[in-house]
ModelCIF file with pLDDT and N, C-alpha, C, O atoms, coordinates in Angstrom:
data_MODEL
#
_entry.id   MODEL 
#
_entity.id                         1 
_entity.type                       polymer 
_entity.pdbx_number_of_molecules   1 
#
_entity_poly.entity_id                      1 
_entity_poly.type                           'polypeptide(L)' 
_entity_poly.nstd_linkage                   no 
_entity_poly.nstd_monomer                   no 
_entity_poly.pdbx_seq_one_letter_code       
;(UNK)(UNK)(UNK)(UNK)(UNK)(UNK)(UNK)(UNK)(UNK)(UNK)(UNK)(UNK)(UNK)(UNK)(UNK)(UNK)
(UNK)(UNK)(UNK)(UNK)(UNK)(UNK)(UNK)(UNK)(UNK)(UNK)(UNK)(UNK)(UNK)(UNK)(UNK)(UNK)
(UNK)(UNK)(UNK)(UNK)(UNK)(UNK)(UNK)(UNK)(UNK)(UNK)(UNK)(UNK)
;
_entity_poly.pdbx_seq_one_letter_code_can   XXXXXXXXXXXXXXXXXXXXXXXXXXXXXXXXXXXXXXXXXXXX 
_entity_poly.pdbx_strand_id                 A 
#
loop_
_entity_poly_seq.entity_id 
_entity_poly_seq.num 
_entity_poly_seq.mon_id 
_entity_poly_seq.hetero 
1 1  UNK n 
1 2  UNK n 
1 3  UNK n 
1 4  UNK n 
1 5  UNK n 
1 6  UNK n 
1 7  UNK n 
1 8  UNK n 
1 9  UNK n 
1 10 UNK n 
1 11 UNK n 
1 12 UNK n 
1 13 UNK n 
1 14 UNK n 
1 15 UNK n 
1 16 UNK n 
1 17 UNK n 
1 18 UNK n 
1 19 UNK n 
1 20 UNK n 
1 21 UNK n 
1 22 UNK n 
1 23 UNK n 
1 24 UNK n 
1 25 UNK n 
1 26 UNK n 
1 27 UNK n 
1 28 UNK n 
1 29 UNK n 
1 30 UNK n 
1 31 UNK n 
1 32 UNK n 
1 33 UNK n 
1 34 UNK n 
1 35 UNK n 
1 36 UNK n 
1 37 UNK n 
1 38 UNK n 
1 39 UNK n 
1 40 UNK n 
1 41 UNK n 
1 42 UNK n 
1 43 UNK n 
1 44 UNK n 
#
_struct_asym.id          A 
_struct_asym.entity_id   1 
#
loop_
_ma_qa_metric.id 
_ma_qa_metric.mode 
_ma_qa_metric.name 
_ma_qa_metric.software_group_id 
_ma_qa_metric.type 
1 global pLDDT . pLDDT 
2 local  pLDDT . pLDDT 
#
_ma_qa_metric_global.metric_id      1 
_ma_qa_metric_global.metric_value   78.73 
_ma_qa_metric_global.model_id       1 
_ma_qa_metric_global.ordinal_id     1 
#
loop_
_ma_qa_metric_local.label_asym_id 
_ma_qa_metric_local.label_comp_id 
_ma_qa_metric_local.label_seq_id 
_ma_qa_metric_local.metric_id 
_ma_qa_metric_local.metric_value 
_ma_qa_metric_local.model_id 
_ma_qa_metric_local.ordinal_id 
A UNK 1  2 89.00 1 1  
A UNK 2  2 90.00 1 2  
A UNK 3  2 86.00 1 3  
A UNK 4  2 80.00 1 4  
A UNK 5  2 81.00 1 5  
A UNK 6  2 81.00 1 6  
A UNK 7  2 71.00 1 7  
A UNK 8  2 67.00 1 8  
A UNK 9  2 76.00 1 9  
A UNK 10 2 80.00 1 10 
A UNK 11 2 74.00 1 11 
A UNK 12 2 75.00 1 12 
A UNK 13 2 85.00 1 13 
A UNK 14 2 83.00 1 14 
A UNK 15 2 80.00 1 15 
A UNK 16 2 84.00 1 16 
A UNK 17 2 90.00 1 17 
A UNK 18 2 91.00 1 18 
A UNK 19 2 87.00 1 19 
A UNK 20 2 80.00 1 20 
A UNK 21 2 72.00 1 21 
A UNK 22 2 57.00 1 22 
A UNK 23 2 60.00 1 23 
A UNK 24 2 73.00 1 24 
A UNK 25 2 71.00 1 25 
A UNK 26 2 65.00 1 26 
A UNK 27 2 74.00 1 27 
A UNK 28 2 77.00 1 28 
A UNK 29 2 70.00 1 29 
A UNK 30 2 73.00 1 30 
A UNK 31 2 80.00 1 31 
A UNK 32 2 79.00 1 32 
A UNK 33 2 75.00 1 33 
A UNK 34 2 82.00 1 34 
A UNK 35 2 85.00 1 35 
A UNK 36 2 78.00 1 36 
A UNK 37 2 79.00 1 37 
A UNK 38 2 86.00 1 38 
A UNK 39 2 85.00 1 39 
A UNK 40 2 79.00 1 40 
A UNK 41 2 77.00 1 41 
A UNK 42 2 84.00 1 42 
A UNK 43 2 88.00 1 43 
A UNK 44 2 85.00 1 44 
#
loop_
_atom_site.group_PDB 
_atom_site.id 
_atom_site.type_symbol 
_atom_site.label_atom_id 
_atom_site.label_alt_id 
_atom_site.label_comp_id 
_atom_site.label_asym_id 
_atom_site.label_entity_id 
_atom_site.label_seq_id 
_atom_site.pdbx_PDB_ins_code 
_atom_site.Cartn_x 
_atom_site.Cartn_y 
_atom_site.Cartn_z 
_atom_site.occupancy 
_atom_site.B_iso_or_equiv 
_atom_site.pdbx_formal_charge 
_atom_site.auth_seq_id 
_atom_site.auth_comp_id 
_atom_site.auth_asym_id 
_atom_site.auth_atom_id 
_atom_site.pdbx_PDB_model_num 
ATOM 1   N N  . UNK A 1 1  ? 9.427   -6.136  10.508  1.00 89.00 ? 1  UNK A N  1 
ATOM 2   C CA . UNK A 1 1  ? 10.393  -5.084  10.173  1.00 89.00 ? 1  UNK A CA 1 
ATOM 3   C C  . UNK A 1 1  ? 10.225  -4.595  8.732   1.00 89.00 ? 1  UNK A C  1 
ATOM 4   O O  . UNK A 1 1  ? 10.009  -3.391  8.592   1.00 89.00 ? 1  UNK A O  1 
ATOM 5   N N  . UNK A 1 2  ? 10.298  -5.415  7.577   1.00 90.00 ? 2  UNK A N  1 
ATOM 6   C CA . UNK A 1 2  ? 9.990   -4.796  6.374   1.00 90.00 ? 2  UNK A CA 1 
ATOM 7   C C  . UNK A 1 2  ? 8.190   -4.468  6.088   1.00 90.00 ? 2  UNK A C  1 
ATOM 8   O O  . UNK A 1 2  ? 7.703   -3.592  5.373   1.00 90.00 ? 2  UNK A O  1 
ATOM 9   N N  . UNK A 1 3  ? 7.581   -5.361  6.805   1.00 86.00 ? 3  UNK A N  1 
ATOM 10  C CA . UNK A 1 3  ? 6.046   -4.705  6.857   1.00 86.00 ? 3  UNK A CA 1 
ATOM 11  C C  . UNK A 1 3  ? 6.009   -3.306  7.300   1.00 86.00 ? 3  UNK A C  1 
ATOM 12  O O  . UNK A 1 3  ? 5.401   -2.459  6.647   1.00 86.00 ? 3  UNK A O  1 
ATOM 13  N N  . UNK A 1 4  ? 6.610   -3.043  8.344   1.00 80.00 ? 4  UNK A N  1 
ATOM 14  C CA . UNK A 1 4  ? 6.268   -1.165  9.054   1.00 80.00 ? 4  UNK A CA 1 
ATOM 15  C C  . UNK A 1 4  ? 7.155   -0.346  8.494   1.00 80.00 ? 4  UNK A C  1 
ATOM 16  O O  . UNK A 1 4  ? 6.910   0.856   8.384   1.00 80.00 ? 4  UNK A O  1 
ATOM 17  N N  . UNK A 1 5  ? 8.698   -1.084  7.920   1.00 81.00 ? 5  UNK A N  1 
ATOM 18  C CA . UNK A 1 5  ? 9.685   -0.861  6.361   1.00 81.00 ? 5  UNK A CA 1 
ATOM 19  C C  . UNK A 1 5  ? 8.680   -0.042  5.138   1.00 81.00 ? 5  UNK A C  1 
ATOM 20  O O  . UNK A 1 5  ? 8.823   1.102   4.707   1.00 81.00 ? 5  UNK A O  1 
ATOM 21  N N  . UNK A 1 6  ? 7.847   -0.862  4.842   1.00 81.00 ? 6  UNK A N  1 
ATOM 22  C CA . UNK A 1 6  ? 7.210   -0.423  3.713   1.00 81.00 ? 6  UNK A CA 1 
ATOM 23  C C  . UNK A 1 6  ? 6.228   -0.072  3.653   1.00 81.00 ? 6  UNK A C  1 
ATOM 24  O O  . UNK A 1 6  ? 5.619   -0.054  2.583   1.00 81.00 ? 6  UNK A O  1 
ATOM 25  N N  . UNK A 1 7  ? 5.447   0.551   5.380   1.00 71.00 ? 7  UNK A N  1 
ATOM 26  C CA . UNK A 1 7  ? 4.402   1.469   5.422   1.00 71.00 ? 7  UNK A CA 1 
ATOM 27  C C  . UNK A 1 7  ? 5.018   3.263   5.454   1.00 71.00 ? 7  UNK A C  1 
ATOM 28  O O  . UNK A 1 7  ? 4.336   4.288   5.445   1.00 71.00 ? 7  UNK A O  1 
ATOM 29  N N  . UNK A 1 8  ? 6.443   3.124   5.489   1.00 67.00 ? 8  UNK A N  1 
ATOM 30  C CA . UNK A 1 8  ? 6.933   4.583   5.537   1.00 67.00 ? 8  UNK A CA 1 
ATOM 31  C C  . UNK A 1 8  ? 7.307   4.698   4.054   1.00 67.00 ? 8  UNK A C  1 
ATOM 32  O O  . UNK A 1 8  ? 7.036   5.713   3.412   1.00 67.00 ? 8  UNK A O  1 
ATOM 33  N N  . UNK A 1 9  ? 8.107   3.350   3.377   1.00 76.00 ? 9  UNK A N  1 
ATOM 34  C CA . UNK A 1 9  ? 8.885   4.213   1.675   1.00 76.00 ? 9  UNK A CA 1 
ATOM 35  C C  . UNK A 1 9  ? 8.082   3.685   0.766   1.00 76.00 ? 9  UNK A C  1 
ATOM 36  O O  . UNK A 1 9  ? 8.468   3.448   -0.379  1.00 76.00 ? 9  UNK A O  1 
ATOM 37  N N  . UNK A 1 10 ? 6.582   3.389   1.292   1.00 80.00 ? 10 UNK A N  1 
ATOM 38  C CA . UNK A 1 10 ? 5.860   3.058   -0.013  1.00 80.00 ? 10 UNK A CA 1 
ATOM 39  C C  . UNK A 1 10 ? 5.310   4.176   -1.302  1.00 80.00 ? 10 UNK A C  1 
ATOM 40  O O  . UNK A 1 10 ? 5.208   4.161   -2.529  1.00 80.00 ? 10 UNK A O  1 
ATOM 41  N N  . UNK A 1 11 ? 5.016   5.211   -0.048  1.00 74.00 ? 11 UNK A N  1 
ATOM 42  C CA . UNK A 1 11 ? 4.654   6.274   -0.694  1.00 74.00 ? 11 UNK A CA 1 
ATOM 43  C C  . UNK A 1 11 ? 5.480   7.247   -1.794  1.00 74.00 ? 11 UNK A C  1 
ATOM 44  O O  . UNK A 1 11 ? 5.281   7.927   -2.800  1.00 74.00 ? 11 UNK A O  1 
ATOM 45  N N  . UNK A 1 12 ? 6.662   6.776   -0.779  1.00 75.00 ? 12 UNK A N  1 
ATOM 46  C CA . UNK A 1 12 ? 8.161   7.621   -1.480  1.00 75.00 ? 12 UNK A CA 1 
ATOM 47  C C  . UNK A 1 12 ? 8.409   6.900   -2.664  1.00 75.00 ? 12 UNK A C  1 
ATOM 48  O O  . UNK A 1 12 ? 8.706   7.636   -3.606  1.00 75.00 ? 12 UNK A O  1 
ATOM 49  N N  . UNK A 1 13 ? 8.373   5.368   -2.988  1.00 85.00 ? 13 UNK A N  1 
ATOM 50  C CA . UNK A 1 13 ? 8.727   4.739   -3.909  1.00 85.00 ? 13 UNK A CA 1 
ATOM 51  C C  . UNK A 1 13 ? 7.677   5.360   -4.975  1.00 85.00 ? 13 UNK A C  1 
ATOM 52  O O  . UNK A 1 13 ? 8.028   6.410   -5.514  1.00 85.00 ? 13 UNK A O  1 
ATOM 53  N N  . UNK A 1 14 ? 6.492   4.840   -5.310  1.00 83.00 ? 14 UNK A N  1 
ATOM 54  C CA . UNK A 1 14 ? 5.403   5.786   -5.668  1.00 83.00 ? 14 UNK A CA 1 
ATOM 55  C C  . UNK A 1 14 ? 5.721   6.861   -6.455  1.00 83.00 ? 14 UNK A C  1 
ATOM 56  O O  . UNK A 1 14 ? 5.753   7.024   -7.675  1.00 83.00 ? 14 UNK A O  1 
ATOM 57  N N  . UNK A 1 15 ? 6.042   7.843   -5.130  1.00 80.00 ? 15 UNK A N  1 
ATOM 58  C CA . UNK A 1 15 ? 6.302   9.164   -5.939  1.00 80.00 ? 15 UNK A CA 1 
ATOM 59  C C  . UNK A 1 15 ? 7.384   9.253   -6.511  1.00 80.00 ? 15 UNK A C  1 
ATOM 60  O O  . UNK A 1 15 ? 7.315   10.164  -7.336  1.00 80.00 ? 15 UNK A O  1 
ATOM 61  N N  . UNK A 1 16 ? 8.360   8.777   -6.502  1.00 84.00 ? 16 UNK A N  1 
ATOM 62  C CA . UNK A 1 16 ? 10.106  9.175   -7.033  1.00 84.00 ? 16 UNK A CA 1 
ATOM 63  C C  . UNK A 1 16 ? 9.949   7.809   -8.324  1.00 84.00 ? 16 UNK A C  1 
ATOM 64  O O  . UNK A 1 16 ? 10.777  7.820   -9.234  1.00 84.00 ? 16 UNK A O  1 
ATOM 65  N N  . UNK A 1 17 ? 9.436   7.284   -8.315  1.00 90.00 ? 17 UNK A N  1 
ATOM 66  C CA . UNK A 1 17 ? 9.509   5.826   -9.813  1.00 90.00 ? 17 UNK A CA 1 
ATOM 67  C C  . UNK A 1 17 ? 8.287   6.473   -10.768 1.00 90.00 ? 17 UNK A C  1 
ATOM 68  O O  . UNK A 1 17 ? 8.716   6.868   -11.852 1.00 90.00 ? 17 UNK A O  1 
ATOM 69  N N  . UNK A 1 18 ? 6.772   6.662   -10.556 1.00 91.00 ? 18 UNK A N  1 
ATOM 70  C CA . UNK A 1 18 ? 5.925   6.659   -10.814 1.00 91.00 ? 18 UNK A CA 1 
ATOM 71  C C  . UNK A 1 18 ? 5.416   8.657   -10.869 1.00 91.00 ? 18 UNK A C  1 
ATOM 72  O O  . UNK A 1 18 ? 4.791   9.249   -11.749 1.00 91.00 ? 18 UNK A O  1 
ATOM 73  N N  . UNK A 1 19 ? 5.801   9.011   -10.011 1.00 87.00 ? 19 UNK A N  1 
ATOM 74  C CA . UNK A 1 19 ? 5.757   10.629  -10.104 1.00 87.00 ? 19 UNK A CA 1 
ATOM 75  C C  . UNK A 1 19 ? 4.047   10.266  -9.662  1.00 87.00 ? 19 UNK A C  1 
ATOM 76  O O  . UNK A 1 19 ? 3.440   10.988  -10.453 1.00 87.00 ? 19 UNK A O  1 
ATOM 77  N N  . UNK A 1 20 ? 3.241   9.708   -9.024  1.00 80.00 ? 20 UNK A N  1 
ATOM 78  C CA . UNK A 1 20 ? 2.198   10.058  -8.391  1.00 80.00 ? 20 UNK A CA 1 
ATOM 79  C C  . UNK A 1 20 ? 1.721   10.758  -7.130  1.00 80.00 ? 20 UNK A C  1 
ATOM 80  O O  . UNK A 1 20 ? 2.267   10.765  -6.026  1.00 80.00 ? 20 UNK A O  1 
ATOM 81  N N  . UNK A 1 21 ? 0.949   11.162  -7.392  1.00 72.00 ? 21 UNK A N  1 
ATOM 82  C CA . UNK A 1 21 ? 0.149   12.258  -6.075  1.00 72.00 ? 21 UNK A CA 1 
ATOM 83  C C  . UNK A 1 21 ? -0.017  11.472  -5.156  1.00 72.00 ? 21 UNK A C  1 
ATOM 84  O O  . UNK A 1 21 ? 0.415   10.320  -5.189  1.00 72.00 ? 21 UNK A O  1 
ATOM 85  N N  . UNK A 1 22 ? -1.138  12.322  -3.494  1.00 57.00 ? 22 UNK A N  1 
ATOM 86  C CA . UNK A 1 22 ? -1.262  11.680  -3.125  1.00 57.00 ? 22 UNK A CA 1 
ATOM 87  C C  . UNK A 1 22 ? -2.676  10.987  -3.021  1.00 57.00 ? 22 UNK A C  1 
ATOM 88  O O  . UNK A 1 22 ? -2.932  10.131  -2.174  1.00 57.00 ? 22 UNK A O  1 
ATOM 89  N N  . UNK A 1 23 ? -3.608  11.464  -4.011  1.00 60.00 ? 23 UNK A N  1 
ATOM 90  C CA . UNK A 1 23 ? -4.856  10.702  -3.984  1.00 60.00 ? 23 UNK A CA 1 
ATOM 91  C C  . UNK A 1 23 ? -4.075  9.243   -4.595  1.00 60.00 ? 23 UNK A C  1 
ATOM 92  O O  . UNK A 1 23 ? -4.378  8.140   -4.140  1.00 60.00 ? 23 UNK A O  1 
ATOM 93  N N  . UNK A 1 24 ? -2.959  9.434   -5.767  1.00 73.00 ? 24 UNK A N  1 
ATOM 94  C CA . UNK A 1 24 ? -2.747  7.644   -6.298  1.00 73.00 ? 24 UNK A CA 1 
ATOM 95  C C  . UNK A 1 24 ? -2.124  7.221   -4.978  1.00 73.00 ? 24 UNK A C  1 
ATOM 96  O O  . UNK A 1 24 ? -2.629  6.236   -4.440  1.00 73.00 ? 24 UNK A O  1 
ATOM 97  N N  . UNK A 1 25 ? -1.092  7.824   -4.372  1.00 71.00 ? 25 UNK A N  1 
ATOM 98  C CA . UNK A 1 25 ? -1.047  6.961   -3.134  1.00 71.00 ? 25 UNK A CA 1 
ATOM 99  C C  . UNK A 1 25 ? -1.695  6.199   -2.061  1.00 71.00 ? 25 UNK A C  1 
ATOM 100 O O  . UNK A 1 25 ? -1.403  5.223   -1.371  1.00 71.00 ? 25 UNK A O  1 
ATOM 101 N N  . UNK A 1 26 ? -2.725  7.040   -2.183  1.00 65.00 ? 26 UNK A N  1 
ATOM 102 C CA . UNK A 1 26 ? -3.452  6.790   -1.219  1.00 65.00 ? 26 UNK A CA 1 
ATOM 103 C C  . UNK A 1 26 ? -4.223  5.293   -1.544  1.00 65.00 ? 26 UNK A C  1 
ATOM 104 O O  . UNK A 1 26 ? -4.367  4.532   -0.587  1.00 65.00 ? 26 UNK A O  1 
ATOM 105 N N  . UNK A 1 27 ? -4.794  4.804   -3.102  1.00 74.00 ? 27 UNK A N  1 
ATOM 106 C CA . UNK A 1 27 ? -5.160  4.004   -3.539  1.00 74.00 ? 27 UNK A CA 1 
ATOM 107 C C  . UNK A 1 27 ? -4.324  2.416   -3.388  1.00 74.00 ? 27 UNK A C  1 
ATOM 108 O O  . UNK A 1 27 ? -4.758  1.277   -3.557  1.00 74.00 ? 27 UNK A O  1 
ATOM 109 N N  . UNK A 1 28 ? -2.979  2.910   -3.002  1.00 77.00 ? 28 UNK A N  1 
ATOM 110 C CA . UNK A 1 28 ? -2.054  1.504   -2.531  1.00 77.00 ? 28 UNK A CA 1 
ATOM 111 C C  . UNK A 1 28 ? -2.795  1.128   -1.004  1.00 77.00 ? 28 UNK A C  1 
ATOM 112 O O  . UNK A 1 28 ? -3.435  0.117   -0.712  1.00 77.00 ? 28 UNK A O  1 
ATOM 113 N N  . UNK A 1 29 ? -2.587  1.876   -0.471  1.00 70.00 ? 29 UNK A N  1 
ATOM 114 C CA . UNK A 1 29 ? -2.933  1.785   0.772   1.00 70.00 ? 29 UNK A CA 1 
ATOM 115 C C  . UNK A 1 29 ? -4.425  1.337   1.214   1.00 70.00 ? 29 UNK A C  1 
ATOM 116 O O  . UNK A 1 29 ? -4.814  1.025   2.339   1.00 70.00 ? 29 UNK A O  1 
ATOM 117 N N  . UNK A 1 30 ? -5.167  1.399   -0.039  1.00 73.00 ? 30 UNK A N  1 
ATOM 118 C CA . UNK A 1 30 ? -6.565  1.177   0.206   1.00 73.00 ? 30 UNK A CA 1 
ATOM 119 C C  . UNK A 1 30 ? -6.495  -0.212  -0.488  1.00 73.00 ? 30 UNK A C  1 
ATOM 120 O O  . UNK A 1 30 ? -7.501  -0.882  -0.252  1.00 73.00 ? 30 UNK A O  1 
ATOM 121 N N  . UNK A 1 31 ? -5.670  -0.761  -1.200  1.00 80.00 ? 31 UNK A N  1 
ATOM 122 C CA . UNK A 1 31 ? -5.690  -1.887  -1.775  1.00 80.00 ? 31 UNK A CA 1 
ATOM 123 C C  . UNK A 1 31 ? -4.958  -2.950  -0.591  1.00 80.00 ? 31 UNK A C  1 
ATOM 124 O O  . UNK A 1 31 ? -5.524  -4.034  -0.449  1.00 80.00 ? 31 UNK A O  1 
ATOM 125 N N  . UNK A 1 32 ? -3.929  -2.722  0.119   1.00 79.00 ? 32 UNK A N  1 
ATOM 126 C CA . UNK A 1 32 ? -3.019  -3.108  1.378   1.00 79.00 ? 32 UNK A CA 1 
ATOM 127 C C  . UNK A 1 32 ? -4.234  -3.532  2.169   1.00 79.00 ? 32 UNK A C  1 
ATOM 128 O O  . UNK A 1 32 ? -4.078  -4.503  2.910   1.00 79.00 ? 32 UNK A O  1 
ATOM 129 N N  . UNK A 1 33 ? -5.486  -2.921  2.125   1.00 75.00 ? 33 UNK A N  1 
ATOM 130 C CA . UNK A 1 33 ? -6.531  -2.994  3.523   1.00 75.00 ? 33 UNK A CA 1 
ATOM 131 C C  . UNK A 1 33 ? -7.721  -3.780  3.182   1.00 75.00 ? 33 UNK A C  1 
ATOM 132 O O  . UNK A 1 33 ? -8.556  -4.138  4.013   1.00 75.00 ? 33 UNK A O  1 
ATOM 133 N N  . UNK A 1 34 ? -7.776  -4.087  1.672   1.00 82.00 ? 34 UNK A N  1 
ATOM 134 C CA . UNK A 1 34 ? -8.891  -4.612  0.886   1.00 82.00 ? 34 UNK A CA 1 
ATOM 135 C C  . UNK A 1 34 ? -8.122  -5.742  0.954   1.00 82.00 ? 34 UNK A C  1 
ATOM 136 O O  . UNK A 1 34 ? -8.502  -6.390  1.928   1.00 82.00 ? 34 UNK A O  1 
ATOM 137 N N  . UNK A 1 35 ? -7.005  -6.421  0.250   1.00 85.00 ? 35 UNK A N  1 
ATOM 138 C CA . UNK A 1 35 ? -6.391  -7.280  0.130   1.00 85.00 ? 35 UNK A CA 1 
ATOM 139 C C  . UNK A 1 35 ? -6.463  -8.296  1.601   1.00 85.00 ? 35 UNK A C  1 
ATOM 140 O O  . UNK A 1 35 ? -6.745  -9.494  1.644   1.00 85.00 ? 35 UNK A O  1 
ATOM 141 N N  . UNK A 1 36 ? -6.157  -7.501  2.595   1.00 78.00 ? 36 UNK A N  1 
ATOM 142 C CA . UNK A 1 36 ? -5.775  -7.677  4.032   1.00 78.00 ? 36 UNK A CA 1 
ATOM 143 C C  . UNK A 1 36 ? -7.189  -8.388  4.739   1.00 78.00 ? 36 UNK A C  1 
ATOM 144 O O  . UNK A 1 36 ? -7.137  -9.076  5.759   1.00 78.00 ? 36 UNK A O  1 
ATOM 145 N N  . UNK A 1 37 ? -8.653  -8.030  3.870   1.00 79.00 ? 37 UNK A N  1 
ATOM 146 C CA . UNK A 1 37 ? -9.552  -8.385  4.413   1.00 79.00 ? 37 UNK A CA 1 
ATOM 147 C C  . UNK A 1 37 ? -10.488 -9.777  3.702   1.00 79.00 ? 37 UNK A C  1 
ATOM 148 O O  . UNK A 1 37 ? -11.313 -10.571 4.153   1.00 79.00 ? 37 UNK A O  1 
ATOM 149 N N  . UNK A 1 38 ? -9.817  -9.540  2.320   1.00 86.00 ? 38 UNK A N  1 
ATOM 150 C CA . UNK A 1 38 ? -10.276 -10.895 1.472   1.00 86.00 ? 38 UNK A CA 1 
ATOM 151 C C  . UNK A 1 38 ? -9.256  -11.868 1.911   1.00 86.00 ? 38 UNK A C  1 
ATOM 152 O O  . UNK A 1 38 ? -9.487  -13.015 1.528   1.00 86.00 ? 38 UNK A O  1 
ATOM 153 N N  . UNK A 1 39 ? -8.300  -11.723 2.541   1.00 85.00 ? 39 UNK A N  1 
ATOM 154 C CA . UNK A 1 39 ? -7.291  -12.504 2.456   1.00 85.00 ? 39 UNK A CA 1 
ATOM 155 C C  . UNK A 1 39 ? -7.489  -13.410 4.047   1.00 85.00 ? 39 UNK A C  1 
ATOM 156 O O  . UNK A 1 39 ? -7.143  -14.587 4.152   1.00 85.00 ? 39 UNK A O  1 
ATOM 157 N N  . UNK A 1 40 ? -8.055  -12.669 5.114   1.00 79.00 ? 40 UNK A N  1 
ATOM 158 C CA . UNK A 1 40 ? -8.419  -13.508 6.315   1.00 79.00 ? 40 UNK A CA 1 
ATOM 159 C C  . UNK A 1 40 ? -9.776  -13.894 6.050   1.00 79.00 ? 40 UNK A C  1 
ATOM 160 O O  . UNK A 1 40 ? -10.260 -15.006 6.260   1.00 79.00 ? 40 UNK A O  1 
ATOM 161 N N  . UNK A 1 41 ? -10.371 -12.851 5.556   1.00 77.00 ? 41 UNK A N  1 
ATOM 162 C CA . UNK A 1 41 ? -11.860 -13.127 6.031   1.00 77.00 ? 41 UNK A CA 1 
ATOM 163 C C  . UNK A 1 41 ? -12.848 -14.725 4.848   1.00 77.00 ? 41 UNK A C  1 
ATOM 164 O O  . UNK A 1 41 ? -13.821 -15.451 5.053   1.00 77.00 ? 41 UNK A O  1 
ATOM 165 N N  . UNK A 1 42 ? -11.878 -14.561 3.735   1.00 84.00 ? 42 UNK A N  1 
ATOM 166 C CA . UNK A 1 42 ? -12.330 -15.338 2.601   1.00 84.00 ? 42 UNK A CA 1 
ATOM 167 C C  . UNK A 1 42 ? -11.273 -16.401 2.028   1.00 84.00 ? 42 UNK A C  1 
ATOM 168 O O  . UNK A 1 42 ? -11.827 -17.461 1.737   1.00 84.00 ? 42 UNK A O  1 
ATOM 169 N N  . UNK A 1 43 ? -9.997  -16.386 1.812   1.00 88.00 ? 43 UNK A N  1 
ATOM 170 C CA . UNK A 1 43 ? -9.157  -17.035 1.309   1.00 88.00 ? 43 UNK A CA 1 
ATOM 171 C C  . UNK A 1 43 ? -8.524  -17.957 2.802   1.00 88.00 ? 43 UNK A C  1 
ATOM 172 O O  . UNK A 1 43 ? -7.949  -19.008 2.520   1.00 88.00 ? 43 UNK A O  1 
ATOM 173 N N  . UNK A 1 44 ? -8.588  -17.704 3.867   1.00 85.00 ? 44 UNK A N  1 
ATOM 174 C CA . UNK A 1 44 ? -7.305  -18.373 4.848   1.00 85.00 ? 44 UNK A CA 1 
ATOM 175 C C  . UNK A 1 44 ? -8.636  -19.305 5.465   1.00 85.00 ? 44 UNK A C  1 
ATOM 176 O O  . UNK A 1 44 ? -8.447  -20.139 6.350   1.00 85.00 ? 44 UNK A O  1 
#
């Protein structure tokens, strides 16, 4: 629930705290998927 929570107001948080676009947004989301893959594939 707060995982699919904070695939909709991540962006919003972002933009309304930080005032970023959406190429910087987009860079969370690419870190969410990098993280996501060192984290099974190497650390667990």
């Amino acid at each position: 629930l707060p995982f699919s929570l904070m695939q909709i107001a991540l962006s919003l948080l972002a933009r309304d705290t930080l005032h970023w676009g959406p190429a910087q947004v987009s860079s969370t989301f690419i870190a969410v998927g990098v993280c996501d893959i060192i984290a099974q594939g190497v650390l667990l």
